[in-house]
PDBML (XML) file of the C-alpha atoms, coordinates in Angstrom:
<?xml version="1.0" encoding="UTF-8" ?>
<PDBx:datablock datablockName="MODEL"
   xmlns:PDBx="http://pdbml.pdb.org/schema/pdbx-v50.xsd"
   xmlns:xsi="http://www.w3.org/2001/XMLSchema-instance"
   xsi:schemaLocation="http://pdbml.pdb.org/schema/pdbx-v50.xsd pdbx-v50.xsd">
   <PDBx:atom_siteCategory>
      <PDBx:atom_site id="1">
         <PDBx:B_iso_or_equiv>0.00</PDBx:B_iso_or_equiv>
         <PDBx:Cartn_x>7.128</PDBx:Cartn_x>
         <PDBx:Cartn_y>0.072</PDBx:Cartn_y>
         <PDBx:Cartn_z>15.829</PDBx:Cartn_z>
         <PDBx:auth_asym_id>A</PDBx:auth_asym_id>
         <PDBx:auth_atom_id>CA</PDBx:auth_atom_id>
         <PDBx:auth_comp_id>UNK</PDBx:auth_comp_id>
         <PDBx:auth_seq_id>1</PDBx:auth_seq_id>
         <PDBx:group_PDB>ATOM</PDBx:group_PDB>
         <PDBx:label_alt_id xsi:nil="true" />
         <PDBx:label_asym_id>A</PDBx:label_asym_id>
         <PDBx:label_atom_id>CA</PDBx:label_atom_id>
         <PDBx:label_comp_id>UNK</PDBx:label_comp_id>
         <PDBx:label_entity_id>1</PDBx:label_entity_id>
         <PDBx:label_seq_id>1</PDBx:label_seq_id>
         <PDBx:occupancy>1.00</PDBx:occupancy>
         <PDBx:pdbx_PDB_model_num>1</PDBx:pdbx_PDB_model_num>
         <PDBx:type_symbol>C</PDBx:type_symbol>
      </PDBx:atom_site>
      <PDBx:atom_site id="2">
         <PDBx:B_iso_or_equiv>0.00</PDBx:B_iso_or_equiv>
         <PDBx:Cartn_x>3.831</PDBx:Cartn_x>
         <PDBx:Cartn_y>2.429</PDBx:Cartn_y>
         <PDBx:Cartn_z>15.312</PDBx:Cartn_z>
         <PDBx:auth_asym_id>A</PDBx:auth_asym_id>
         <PDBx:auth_atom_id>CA</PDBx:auth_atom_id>
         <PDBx:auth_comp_id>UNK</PDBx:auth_comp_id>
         <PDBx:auth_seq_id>2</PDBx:auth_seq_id>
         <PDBx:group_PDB>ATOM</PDBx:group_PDB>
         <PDBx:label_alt_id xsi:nil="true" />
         <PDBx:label_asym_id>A</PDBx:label_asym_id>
         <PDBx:label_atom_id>CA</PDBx:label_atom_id>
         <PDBx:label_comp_id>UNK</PDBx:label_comp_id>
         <PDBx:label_entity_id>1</PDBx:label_entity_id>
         <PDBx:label_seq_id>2</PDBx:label_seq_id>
         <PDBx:occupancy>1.00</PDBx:occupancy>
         <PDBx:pdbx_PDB_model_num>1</PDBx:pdbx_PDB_model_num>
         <PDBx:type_symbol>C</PDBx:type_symbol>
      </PDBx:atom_site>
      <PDBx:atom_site id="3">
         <PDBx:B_iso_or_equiv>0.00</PDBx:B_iso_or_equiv>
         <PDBx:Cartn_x>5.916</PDBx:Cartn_x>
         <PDBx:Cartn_y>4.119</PDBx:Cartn_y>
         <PDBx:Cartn_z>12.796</PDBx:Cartn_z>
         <PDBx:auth_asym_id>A</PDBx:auth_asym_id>
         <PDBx:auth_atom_id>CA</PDBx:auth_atom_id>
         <PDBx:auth_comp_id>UNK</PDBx:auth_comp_id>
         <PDBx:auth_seq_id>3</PDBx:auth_seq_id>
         <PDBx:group_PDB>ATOM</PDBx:group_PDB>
         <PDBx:label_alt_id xsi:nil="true" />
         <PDBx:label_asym_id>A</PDBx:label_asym_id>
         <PDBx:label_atom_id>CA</PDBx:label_atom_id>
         <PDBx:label_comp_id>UNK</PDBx:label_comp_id>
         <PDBx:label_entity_id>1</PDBx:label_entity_id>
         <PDBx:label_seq_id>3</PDBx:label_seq_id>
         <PDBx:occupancy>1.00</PDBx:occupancy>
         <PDBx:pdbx_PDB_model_num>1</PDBx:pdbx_PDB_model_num>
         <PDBx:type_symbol>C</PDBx:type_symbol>
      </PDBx:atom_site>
      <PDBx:atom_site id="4">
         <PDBx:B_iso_or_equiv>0.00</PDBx:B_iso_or_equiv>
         <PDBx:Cartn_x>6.812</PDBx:Cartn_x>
         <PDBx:Cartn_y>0.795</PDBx:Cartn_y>
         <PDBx:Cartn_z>11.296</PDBx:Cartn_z>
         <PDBx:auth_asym_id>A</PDBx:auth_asym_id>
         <PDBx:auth_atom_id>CA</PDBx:auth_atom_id>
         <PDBx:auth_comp_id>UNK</PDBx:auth_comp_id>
         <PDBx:auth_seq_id>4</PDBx:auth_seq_id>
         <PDBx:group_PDB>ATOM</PDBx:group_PDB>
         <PDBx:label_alt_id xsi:nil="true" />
         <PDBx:label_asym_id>A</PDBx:label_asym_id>
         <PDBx:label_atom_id>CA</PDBx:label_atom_id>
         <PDBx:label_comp_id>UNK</PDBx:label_comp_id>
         <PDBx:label_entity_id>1</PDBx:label_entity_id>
         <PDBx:label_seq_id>4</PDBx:label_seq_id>
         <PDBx:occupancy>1.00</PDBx:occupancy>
         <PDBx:pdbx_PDB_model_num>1</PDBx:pdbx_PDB_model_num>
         <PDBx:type_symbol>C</PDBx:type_symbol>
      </PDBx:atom_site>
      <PDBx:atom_site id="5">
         <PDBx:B_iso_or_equiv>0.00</PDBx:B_iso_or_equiv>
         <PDBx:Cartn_x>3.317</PDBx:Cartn_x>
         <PDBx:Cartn_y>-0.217</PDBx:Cartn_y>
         <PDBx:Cartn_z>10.765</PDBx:Cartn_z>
         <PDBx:auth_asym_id>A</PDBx:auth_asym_id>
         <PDBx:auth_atom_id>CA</PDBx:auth_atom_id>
         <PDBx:auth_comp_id>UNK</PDBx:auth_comp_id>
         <PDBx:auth_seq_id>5</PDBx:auth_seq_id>
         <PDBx:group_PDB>ATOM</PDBx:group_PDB>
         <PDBx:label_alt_id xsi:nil="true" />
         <PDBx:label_asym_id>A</PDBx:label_asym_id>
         <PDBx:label_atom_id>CA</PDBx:label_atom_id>
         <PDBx:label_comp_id>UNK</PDBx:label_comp_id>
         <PDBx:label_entity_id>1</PDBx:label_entity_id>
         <PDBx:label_seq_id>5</PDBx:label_seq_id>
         <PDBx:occupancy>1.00</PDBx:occupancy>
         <PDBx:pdbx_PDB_model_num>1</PDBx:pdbx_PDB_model_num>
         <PDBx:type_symbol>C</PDBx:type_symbol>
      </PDBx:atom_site>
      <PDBx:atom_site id="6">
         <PDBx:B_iso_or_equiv>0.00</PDBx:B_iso_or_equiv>
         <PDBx:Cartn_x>1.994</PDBx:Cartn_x>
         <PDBx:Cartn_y>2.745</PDBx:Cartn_y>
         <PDBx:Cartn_z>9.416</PDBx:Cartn_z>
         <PDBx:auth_asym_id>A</PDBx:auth_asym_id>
         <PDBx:auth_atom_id>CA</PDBx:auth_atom_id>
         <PDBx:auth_comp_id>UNK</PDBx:auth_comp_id>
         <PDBx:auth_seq_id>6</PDBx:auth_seq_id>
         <PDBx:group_PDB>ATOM</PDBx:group_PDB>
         <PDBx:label_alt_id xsi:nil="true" />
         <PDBx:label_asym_id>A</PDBx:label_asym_id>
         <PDBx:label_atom_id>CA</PDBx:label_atom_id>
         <PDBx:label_comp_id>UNK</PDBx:label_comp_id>
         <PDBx:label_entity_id>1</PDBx:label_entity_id>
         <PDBx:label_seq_id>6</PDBx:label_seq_id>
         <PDBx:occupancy>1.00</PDBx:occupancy>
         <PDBx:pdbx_PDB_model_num>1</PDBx:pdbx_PDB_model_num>
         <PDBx:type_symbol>C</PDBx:type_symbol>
      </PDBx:atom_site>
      <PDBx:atom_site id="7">
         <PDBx:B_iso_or_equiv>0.00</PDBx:B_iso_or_equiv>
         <PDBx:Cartn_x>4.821</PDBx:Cartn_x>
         <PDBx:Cartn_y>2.394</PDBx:Cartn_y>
         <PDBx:Cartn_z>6.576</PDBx:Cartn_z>
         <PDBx:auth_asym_id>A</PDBx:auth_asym_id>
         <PDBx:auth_atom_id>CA</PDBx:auth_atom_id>
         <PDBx:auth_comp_id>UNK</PDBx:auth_comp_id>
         <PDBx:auth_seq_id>7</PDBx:auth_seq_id>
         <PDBx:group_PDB>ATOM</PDBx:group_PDB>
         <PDBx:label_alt_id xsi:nil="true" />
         <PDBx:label_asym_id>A</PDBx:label_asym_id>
         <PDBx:label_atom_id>CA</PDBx:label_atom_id>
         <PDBx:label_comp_id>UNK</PDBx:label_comp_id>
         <PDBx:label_entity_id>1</PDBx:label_entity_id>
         <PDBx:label_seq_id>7</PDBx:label_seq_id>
         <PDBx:occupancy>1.00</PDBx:occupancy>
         <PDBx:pdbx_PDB_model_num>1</PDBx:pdbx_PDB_model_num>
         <PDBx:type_symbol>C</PDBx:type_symbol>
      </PDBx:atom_site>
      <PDBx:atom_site id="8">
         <PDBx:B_iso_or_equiv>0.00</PDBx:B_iso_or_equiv>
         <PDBx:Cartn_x>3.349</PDBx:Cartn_x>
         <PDBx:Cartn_y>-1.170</PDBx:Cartn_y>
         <PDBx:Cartn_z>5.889</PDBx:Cartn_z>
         <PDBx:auth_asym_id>A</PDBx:auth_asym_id>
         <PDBx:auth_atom_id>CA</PDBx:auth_atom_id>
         <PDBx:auth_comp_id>UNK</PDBx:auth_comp_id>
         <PDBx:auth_seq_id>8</PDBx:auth_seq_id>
         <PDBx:group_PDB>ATOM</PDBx:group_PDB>
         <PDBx:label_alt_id xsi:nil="true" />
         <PDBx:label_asym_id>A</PDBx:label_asym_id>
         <PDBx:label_atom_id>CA</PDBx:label_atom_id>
         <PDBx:label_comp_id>UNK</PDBx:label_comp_id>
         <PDBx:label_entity_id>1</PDBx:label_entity_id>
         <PDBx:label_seq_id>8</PDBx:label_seq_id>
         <PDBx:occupancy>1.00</PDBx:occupancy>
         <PDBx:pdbx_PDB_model_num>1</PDBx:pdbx_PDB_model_num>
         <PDBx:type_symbol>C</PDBx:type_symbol>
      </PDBx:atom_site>
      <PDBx:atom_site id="9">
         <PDBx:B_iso_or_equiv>0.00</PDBx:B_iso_or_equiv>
         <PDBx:Cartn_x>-0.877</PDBx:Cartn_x>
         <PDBx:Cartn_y>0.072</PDBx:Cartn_y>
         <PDBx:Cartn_z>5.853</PDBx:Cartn_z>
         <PDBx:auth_asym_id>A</PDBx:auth_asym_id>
         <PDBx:auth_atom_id>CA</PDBx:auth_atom_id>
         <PDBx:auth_comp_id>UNK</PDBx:auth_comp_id>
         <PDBx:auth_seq_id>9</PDBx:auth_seq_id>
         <PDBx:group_PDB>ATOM</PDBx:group_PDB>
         <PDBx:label_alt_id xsi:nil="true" />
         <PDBx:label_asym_id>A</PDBx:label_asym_id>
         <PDBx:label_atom_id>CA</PDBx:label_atom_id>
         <PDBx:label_comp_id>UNK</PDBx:label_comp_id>
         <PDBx:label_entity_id>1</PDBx:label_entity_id>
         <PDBx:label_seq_id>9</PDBx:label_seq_id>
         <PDBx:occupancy>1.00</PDBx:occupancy>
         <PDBx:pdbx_PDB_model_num>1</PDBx:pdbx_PDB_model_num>
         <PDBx:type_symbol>C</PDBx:type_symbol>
      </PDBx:atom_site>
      <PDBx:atom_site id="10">
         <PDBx:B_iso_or_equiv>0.00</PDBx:B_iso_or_equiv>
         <PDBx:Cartn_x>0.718</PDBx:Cartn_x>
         <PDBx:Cartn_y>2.437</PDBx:Cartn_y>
         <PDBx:Cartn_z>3.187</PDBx:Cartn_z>
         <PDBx:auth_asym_id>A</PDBx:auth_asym_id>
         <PDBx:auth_atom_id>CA</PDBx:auth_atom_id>
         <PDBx:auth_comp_id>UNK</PDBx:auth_comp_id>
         <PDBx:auth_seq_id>10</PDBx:auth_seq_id>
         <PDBx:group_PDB>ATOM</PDBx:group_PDB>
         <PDBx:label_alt_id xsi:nil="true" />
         <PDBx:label_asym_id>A</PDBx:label_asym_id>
         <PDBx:label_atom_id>CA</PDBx:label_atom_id>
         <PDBx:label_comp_id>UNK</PDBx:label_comp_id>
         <PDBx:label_entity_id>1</PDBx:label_entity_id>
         <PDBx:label_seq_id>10</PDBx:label_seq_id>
         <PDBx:occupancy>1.00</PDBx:occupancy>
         <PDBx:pdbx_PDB_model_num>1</PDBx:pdbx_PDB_model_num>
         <PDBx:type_symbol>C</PDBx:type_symbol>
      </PDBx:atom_site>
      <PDBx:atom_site id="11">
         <PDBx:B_iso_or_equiv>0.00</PDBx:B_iso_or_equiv>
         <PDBx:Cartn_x>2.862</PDBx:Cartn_x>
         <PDBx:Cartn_y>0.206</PDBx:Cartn_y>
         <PDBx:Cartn_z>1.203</PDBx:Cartn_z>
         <PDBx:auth_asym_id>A</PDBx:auth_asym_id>
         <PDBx:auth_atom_id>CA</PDBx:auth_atom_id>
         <PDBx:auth_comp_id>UNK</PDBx:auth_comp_id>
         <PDBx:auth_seq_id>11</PDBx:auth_seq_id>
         <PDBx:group_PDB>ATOM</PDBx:group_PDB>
         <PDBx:label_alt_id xsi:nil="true" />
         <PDBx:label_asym_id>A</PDBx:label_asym_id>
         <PDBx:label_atom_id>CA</PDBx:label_atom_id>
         <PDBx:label_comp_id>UNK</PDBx:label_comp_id>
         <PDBx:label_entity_id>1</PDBx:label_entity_id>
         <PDBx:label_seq_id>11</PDBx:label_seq_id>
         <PDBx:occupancy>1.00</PDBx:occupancy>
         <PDBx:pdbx_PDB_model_num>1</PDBx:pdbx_PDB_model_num>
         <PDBx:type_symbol>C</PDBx:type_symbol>
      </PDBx:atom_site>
      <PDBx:atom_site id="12">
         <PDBx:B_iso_or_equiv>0.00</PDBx:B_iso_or_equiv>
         <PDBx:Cartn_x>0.072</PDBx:Cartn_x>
         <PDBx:Cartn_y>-2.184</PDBx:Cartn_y>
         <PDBx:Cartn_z>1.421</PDBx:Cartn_z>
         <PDBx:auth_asym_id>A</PDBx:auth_asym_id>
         <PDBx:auth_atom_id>CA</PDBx:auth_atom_id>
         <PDBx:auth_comp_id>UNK</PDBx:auth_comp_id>
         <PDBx:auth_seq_id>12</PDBx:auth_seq_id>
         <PDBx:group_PDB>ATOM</PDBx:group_PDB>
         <PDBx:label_alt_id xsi:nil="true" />
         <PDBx:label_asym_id>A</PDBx:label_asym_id>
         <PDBx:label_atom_id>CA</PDBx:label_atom_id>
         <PDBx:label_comp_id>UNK</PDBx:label_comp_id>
         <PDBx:label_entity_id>1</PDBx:label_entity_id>
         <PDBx:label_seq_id>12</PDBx:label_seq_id>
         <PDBx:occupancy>1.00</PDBx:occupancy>
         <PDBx:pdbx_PDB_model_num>1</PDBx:pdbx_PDB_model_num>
         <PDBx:type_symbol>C</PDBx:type_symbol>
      </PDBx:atom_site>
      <PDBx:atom_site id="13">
         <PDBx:B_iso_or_equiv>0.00</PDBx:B_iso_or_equiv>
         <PDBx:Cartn_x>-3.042</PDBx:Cartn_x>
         <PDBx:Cartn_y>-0.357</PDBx:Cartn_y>
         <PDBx:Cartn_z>0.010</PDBx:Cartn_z>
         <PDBx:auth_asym_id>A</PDBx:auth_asym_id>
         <PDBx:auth_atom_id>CA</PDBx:auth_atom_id>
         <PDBx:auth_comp_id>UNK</PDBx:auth_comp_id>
         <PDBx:auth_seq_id>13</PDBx:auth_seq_id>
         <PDBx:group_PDB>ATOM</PDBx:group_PDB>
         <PDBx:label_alt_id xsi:nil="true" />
         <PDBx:label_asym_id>A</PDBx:label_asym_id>
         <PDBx:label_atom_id>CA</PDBx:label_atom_id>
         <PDBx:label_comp_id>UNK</PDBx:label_comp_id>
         <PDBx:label_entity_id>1</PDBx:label_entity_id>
         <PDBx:label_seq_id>13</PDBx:label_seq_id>
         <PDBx:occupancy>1.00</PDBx:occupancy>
         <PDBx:pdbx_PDB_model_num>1</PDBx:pdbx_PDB_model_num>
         <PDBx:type_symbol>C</PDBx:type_symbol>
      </PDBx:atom_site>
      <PDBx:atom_site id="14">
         <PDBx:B_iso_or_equiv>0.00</PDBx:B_iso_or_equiv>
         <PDBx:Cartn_x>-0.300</PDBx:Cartn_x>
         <PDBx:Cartn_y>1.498</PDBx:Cartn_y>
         <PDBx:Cartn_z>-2.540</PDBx:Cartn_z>
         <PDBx:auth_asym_id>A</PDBx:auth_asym_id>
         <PDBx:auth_atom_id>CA</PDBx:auth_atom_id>
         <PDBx:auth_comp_id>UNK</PDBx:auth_comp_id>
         <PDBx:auth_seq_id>14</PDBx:auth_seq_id>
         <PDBx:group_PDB>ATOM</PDBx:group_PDB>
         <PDBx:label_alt_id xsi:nil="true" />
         <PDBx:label_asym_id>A</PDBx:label_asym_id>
         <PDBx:label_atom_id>CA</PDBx:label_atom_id>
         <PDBx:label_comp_id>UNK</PDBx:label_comp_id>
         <PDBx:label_entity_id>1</PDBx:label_entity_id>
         <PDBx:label_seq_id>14</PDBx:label_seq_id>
         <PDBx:occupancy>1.00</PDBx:occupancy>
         <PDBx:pdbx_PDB_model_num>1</PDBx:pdbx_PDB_model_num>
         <PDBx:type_symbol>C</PDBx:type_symbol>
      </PDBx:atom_site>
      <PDBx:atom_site id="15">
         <PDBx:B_iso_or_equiv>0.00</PDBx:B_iso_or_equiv>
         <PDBx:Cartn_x>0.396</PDBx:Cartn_x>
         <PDBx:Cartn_y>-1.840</PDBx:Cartn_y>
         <PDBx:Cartn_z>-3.900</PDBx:Cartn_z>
         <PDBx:auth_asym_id>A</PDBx:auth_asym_id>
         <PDBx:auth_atom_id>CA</PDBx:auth_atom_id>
         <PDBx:auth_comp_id>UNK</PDBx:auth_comp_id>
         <PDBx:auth_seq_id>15</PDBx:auth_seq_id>
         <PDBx:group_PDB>ATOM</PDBx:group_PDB>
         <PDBx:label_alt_id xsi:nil="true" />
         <PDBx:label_asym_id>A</PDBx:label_asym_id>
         <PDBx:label_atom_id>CA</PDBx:label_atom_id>
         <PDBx:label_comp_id>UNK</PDBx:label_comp_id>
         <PDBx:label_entity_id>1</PDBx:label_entity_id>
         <PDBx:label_seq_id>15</PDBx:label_seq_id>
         <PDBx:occupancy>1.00</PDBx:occupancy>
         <PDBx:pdbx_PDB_model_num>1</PDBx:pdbx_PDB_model_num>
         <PDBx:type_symbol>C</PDBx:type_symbol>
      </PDBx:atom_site>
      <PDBx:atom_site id="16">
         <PDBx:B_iso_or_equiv>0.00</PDBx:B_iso_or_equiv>
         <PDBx:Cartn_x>-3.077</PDBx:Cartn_x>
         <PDBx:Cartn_y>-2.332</PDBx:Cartn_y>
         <PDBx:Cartn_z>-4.084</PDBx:Cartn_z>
         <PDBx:auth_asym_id>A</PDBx:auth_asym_id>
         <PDBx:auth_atom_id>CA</PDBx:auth_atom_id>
         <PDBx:auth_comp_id>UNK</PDBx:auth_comp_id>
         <PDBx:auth_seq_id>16</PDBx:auth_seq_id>
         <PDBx:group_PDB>ATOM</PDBx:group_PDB>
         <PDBx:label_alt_id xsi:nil="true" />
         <PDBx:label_asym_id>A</PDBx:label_asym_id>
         <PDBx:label_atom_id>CA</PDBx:label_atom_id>
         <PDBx:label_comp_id>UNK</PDBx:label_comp_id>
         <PDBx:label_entity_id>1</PDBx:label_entity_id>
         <PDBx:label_seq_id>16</PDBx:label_seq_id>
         <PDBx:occupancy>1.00</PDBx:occupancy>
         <PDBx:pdbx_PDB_model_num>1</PDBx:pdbx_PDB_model_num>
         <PDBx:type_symbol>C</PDBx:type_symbol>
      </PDBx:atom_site>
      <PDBx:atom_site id="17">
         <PDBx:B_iso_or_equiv>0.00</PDBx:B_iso_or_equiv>
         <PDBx:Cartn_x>-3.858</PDBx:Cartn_x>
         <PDBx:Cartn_y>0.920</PDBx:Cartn_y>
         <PDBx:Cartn_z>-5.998</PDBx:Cartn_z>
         <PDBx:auth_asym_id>A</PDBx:auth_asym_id>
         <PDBx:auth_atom_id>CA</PDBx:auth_atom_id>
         <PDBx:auth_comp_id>UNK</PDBx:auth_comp_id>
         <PDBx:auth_seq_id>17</PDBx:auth_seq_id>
         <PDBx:group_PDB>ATOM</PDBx:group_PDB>
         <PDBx:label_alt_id xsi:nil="true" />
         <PDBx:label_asym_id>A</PDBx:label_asym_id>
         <PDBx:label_atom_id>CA</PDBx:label_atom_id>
         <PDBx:label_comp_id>UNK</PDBx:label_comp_id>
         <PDBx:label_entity_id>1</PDBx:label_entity_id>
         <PDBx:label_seq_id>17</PDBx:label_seq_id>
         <PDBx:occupancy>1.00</PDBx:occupancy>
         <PDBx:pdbx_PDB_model_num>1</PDBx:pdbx_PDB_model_num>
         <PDBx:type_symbol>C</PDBx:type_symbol>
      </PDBx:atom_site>
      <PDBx:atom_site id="18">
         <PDBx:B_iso_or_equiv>0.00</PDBx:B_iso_or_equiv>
         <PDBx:Cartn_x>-0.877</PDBx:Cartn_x>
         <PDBx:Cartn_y>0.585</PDBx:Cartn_y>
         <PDBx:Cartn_z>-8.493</PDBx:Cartn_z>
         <PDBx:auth_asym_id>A</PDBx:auth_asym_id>
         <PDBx:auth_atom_id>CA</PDBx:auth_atom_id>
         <PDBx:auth_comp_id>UNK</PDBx:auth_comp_id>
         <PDBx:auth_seq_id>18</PDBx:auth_seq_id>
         <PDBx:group_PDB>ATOM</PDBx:group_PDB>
         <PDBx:label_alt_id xsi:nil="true" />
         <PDBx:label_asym_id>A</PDBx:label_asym_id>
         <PDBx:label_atom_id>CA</PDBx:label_atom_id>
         <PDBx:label_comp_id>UNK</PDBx:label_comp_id>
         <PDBx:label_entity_id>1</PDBx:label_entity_id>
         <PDBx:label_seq_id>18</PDBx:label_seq_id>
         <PDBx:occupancy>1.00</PDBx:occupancy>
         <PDBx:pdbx_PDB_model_num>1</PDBx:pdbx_PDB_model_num>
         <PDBx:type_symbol>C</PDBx:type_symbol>
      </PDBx:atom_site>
      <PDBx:atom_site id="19">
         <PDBx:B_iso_or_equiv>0.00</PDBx:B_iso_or_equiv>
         <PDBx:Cartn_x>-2.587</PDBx:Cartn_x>
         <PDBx:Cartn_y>-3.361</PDBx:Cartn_y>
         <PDBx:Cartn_z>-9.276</PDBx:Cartn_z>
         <PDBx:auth_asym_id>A</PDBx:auth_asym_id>
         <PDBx:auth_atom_id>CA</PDBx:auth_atom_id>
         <PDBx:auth_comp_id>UNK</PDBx:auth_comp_id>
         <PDBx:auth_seq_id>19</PDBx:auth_seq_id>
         <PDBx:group_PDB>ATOM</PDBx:group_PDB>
         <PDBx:label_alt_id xsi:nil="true" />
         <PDBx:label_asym_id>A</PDBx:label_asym_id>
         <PDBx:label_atom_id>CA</PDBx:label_atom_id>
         <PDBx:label_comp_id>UNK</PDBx:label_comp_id>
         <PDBx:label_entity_id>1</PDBx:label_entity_id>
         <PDBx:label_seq_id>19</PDBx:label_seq_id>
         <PDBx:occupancy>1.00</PDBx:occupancy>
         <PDBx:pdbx_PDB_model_num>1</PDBx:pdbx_PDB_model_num>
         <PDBx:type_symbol>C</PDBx:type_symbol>
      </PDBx:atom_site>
      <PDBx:atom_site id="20">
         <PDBx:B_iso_or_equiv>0.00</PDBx:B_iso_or_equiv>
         <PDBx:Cartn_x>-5.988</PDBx:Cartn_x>
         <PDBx:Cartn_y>-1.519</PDBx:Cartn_y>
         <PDBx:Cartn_z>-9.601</PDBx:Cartn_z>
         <PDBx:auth_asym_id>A</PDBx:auth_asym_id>
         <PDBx:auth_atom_id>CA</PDBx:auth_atom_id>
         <PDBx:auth_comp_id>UNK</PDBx:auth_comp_id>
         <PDBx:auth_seq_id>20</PDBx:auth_seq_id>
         <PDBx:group_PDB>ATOM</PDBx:group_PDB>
         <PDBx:label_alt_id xsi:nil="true" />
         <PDBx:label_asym_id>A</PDBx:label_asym_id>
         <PDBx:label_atom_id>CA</PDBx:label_atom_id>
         <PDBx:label_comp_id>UNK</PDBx:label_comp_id>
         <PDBx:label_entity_id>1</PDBx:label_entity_id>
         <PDBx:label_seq_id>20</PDBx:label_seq_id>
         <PDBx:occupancy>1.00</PDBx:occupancy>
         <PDBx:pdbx_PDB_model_num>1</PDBx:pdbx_PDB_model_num>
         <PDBx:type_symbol>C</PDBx:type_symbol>
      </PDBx:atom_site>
      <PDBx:atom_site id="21">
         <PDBx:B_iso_or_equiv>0.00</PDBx:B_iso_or_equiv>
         <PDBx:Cartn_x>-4.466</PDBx:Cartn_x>
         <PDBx:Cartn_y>1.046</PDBx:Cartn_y>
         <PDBx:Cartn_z>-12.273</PDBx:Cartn_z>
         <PDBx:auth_asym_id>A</PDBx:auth_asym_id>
         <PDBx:auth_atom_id>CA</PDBx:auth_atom_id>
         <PDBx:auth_comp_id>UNK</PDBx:auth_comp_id>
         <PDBx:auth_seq_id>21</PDBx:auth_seq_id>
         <PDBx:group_PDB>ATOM</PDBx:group_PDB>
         <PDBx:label_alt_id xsi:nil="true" />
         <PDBx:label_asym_id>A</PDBx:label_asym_id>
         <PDBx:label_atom_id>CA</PDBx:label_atom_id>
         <PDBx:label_comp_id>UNK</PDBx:label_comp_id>
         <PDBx:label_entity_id>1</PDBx:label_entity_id>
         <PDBx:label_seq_id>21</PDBx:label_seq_id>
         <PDBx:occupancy>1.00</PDBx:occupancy>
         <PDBx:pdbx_PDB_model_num>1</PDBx:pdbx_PDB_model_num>
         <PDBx:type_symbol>C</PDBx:type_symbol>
      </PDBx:atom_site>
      <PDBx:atom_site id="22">
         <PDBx:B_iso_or_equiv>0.00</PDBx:B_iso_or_equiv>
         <PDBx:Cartn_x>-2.773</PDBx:Cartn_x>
         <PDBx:Cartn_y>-1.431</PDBx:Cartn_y>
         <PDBx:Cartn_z>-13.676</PDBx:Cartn_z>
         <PDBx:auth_asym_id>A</PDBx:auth_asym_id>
         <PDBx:auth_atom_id>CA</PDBx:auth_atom_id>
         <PDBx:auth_comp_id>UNK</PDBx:auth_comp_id>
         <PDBx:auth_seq_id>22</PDBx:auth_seq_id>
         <PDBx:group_PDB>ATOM</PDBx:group_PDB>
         <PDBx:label_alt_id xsi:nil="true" />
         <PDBx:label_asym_id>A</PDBx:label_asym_id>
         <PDBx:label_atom_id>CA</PDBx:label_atom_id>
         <PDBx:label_comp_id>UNK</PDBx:label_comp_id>
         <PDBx:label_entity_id>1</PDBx:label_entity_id>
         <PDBx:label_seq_id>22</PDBx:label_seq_id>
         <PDBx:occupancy>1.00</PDBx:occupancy>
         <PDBx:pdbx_PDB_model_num>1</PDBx:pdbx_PDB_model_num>
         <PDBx:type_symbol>C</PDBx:type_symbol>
      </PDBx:atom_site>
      <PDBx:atom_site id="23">
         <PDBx:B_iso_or_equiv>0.00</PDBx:B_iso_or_equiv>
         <PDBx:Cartn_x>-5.714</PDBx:Cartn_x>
         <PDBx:Cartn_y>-3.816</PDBx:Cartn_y>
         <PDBx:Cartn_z>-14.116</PDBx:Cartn_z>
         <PDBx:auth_asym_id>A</PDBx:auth_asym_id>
         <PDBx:auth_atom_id>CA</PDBx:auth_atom_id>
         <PDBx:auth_comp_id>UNK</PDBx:auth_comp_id>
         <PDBx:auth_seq_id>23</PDBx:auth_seq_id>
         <PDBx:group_PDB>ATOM</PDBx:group_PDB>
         <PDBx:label_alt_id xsi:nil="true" />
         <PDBx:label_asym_id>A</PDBx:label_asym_id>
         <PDBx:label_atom_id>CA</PDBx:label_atom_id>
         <PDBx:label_comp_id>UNK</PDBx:label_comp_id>
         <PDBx:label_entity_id>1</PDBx:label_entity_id>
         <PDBx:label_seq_id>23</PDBx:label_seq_id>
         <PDBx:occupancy>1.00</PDBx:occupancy>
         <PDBx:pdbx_PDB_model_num>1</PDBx:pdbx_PDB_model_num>
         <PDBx:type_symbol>C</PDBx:type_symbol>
      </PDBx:atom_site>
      <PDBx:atom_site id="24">
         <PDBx:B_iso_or_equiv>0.00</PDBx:B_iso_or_equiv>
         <PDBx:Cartn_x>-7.657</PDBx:Cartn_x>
         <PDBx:Cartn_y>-1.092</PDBx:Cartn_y>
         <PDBx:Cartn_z>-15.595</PDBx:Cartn_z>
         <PDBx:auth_asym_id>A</PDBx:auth_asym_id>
         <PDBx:auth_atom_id>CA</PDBx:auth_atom_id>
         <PDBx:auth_comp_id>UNK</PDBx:auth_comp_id>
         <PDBx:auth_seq_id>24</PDBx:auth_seq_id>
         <PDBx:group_PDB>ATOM</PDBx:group_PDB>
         <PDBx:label_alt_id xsi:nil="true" />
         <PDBx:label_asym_id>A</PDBx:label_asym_id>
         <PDBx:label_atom_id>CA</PDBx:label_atom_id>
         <PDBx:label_comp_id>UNK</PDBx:label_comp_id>
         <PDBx:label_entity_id>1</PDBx:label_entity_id>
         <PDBx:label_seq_id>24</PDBx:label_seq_id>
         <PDBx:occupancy>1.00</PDBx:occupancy>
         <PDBx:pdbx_PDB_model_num>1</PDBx:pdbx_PDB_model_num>
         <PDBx:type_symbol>C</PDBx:type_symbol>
      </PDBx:atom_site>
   </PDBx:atom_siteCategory>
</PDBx:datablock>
């Protein structure tokens, strides 16, 4: 389960970085 929510912090603020570049 640790494993499990690491995968979603990551997917999380990587969805937020690819909106960032793609609102710039």
């Amino acid at each position: 389960l640790l494993h499990i929510g690491f995968l979603l912090l990551a997917l999380s603020f990587g969805s937020l970085c690819l909106q960032g570049l793609l609102g710039i």
